[in-house]
Protein backbone atom coordinates (compact mmCIF):
# COMPACT_ATOMS: atom_id res chain seq x y z
CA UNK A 1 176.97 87.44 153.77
CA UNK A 2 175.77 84.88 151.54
CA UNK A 3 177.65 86.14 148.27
CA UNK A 4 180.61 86.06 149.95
CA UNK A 5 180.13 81.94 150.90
CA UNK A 6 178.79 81.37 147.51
CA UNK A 7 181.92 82.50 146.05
CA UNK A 8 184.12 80.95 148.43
CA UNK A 9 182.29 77.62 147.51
CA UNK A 10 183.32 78.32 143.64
CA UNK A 11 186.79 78.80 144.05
CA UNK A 12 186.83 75.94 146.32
CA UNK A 13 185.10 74.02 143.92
CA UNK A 14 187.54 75.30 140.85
CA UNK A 15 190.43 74.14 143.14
CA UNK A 16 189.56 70.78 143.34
CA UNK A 17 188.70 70.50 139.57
CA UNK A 18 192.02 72.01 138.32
CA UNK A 19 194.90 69.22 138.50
CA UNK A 20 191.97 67.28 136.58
CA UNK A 21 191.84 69.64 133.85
CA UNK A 22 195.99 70.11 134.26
CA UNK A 23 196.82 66.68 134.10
CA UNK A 24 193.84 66.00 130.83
CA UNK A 25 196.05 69.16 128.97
CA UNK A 26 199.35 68.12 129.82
CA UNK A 27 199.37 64.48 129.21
CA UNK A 28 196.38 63.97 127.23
CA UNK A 29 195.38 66.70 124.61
CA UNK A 30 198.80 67.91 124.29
CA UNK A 31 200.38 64.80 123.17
CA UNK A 32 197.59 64.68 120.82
CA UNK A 33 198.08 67.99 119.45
CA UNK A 34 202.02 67.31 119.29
CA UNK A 35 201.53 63.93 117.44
CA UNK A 36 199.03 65.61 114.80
CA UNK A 37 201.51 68.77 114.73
CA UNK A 38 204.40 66.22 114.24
CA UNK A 39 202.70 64.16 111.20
CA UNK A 40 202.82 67.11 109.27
CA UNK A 41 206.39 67.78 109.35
CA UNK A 42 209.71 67.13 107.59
CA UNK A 43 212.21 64.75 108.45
CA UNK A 44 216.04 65.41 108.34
CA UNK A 45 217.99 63.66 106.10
CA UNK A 46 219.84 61.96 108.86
CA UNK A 47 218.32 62.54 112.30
CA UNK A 48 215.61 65.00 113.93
CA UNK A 49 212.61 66.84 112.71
CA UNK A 50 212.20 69.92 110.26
CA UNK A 51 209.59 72.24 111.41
CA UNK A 52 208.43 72.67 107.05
CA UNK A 53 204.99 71.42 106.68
CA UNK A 54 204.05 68.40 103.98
CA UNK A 55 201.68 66.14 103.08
CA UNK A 56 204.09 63.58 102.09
CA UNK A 57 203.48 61.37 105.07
CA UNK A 58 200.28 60.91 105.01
CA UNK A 59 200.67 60.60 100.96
CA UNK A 60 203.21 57.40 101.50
CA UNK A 61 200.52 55.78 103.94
CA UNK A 62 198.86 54.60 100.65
CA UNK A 63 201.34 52.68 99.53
CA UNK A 64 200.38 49.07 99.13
CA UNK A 65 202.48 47.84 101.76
CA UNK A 66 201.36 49.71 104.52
CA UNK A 67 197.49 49.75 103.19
CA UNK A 68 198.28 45.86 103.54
CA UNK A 69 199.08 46.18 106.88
CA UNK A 70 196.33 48.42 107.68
CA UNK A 71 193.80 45.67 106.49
CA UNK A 72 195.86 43.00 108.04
CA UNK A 73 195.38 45.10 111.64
CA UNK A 74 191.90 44.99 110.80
CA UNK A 75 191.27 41.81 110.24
CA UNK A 76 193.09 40.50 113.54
CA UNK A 77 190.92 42.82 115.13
CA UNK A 78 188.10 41.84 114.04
CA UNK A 79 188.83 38.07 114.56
CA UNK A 80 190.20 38.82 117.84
CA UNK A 81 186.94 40.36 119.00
CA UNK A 82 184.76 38.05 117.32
CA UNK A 83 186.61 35.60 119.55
CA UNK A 84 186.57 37.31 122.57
CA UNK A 85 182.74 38.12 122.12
CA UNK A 86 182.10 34.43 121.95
CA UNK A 87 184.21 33.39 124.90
CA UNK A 88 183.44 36.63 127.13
CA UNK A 89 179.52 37.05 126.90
CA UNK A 90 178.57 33.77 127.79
CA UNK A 91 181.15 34.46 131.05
CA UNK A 92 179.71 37.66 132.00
CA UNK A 93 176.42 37.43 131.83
CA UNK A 94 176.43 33.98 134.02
CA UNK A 95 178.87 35.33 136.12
CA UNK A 96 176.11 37.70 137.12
CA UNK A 97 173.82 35.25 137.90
CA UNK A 98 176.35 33.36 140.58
CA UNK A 99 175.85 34.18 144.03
CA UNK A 100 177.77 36.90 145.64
CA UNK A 101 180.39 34.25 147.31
CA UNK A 102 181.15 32.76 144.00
CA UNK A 103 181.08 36.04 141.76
CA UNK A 104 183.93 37.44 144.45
CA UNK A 105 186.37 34.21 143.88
CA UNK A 106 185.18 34.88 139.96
CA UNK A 107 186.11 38.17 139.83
CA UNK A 108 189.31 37.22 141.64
CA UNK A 109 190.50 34.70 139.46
CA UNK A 110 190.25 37.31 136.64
CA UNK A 111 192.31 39.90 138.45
CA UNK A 112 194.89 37.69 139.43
CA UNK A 113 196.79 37.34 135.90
CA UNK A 114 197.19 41.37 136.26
CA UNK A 115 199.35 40.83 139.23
CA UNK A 116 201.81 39.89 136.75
CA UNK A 117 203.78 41.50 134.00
CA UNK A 118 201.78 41.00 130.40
CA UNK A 119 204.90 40.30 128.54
CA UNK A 120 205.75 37.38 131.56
CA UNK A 121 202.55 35.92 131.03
CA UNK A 122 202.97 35.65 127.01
CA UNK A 123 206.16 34.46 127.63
CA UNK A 124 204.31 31.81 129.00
CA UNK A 125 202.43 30.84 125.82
CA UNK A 126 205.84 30.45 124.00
CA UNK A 127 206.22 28.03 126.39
CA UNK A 128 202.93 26.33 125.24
CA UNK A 129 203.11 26.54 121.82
CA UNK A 130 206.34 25.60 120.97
CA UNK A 131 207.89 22.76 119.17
CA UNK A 132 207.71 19.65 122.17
CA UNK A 133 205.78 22.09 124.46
CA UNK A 134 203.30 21.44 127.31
CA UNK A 135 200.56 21.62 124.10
CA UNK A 136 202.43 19.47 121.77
CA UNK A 137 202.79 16.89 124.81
CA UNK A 138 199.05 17.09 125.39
CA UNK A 139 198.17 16.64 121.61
CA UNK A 140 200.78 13.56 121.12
CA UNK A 141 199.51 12.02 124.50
CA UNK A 142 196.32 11.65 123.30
CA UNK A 143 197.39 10.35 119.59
CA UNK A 144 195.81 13.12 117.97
CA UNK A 145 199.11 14.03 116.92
CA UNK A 146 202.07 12.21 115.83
CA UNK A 147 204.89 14.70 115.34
CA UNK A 148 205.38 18.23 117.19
CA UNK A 149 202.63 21.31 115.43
CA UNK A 150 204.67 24.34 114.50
CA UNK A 151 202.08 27.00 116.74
CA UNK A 152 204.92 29.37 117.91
CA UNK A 153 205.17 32.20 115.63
CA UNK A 154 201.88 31.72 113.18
CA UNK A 155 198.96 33.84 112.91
CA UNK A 156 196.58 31.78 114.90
CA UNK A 157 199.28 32.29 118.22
CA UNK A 158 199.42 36.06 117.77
CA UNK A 159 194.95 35.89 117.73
CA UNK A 160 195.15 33.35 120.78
CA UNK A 161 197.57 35.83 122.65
CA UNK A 162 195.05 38.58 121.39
CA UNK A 163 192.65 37.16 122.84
CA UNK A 164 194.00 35.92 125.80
CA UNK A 165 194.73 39.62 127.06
CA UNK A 166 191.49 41.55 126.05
CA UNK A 167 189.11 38.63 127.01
CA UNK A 168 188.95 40.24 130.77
CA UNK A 169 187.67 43.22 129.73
CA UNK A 170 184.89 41.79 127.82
CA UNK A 171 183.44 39.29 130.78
CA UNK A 172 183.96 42.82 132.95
CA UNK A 173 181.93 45.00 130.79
CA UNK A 174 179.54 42.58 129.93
CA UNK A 175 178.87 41.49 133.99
CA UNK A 176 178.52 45.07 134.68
CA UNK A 177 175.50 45.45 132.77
CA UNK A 178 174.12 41.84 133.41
CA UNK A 179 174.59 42.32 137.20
CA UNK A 180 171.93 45.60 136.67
CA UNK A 181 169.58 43.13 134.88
CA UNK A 182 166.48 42.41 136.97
CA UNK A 183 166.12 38.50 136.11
CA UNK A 184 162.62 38.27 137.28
CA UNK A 185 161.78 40.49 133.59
CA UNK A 186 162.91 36.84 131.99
CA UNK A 187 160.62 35.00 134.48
CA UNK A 188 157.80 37.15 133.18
CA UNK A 189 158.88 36.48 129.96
CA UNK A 190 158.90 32.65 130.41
CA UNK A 191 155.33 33.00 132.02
CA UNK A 192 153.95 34.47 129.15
CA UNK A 193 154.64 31.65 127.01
CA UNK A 194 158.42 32.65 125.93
CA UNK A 195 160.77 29.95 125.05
CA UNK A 196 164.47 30.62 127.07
CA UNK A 197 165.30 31.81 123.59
CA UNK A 198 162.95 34.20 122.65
CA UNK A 199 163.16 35.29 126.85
CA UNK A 200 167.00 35.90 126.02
CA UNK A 201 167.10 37.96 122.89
CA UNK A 202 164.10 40.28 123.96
CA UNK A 203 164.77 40.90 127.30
CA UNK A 204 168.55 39.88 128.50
CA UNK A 205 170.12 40.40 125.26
CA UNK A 206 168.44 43.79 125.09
CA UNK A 207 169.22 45.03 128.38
CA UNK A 208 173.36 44.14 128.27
CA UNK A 209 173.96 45.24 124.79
CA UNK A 210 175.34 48.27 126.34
CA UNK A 211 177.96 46.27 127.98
CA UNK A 212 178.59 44.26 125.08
CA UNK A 213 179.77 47.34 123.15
CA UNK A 214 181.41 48.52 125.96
CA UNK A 215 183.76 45.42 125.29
CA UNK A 216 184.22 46.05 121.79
CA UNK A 217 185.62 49.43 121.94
CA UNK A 218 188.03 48.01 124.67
CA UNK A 219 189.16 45.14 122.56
CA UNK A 220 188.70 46.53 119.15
CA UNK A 221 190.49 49.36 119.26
CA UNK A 222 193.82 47.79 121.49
CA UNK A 223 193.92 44.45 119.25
CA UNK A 224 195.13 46.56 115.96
CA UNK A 225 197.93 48.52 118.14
CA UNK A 226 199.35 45.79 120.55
CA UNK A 227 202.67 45.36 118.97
CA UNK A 228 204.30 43.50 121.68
CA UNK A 229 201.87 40.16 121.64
CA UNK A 230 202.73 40.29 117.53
CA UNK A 231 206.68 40.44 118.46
CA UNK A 232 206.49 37.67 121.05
CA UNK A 233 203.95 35.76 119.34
CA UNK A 234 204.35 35.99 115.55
CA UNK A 235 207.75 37.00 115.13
CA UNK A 236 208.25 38.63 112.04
CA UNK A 237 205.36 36.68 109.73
CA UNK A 238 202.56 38.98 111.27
CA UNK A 239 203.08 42.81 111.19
CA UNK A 240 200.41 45.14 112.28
CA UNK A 241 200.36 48.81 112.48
CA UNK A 242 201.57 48.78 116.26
CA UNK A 243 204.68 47.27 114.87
CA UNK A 244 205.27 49.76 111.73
CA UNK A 245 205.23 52.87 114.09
CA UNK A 246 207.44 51.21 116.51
CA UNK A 247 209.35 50.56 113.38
CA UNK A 248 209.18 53.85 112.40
CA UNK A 249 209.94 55.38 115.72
CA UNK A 250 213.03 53.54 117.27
CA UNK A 251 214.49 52.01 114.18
CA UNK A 252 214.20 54.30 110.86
CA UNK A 253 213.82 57.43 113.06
CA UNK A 254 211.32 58.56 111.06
CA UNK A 255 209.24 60.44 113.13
CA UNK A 256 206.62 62.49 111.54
CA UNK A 257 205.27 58.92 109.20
CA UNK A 258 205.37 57.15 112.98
CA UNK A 259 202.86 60.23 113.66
CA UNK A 260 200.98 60.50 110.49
CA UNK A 261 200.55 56.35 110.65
CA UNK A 262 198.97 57.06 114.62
CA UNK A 263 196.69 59.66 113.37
CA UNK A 264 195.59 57.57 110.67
CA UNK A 265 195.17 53.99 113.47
CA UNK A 266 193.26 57.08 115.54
CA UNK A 267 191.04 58.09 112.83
CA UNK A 268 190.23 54.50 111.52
CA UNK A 269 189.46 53.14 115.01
CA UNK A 270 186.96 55.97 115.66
CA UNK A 271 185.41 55.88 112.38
CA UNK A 272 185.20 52.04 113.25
CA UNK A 273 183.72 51.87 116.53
CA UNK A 274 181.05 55.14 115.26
CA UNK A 275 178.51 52.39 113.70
CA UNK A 276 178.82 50.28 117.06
CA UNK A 277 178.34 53.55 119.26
CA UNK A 278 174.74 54.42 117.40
CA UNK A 279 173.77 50.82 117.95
CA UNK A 280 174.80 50.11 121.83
CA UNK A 281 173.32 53.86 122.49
CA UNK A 282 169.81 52.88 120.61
CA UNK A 283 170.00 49.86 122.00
CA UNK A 284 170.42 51.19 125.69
CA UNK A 285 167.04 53.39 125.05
CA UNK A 286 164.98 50.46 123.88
CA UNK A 287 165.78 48.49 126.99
CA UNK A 288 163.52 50.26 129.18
CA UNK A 289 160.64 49.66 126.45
CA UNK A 290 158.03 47.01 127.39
CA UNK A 291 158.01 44.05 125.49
CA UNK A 292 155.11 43.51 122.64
């Protein structure tokens, strides 16, 4: 009689586990497989896709121009992370130390800005940074200024929109592991002679360095494919790779390069983000060490 339940159990159990592994096949791995299918194809002289494998897209990727614009993704990335790492650690981790009252209305603020469309709230910082905007008002108020800054459409708006719309997930990621931390380990610390420093980096810096990398990968690896905050932001003076493949895509209808150039953003982000894995994983093992 047992068997019988045991069984019964597993095909219950199967049931409730297969629109998971549907839905990952349908709208997860086989995109993926399609995409990397699609990069090695033809296109048609005027519109469509030839199923007659090549090598030529991935051959035109080295190009100059779009190797530029492969190191110009990166290097907005890695500013805009840089950025958000400054601006988004300090956040999290003291956000964890607030009381529970004030890390609920913390946490709320946050959320509040995703109540709202993304491209309505960078709409917003056109407002801001253009010519006689609310920021040129501010800087000629205060006579730092004499004459309206041309902000809108330069690459220091496209890395402040950047950063405006990953910085969340930093301060989240980050507070998730500095809410775990047990704060009395930094007392100890202090007790035994430690400055606030030294108590920082070898016990609380430690312990949310998982979180920190956490962050990275979810601000690395959007900030070289956002096209949209480029667009509204930079116009046509900064083009990252986001903004090729859309190119690609909906304008020269060149489908299997649009695919070859994601495989290739896929492939650079992962071999990217590897070194950063190795270190937040190591680094998540030596926080349970004891301290020398």
């Amino acid at each position: 009689m047992k068997k019988p339940a045991i069984k019964k159990k597993r095909s219950l159990g199967w049931l409730t586990v297969a629109p998971l592994y549907a839905f990952t096949l349908a709208f997860v791995l086989g995109p993926l497989v399609y995409m990397v299918a699609l990069s090695f194809m033809t296109r048609e002289e005027v519109w469509g896709v030839a199923a007659e494998f090549t090598l030529k897209n991935y051959r035109d990727i080295f190009q100059p121009v779009y190797l530029r614009t492969f190191w110009e993704s990166i290097k907005l990335a890695v500013v805009s992370t840089g950025l958000v790492i400054l601006l988004g650690y300090p956040f999290g981790y003291f956000m964890a130390k607030l009381t529970a009252k004030w890390k609920k209305r913390t946490m709320l603020l946050l959320m509040i800005p995703f109540w709202t469309s993304s491209l309505l709230r960078l709409y917003g910082w056109i407002i801001i940074f253009r010519a006689g905007g609310v920021f040129d008002r501010l800087l000629m108020a205060l006579h730092i200024t004499s004459e309206p800054l041309k902000l809108l459409y330069t690459y220091p708006a496209v890395v402040v929109g950047m950063v405006y719309a990953l910085l969340p997930f930093m301060i989240f990621s980050v507070y998730s592991s500095a809410e775990k931390l047990d704060f009395s380990l930094v007392e100890a610390a202090r007790d035994l002679g430690a400055s606030r420093i030294q108590a920082f980096f070898t016990v609380s810096w430690k312990l949310t360095l998982p979180g920190l990398f956490s962050g990275i990968v979810l601000t690395f690896v959007p900030s070289m494919g956002l096209f949209f905050i480029a667009d509204i932001l930079g116009g046509n003076k900064v083009v990252l790779v986001g903004n090729l493949i859309q190119e690609q895509l909906m304008k020269v209808h060149n489908w299997p390069f649009a695919a070859a150039l994601s495989v290739a953003l896929l492939l650079l982000s992962g071999v990217s983000l590897r070194p950063s894995r190795g270190v937040g994983q190591s680094a998540s093992l030596r926080g349970g060490e004891p301290m020398d």
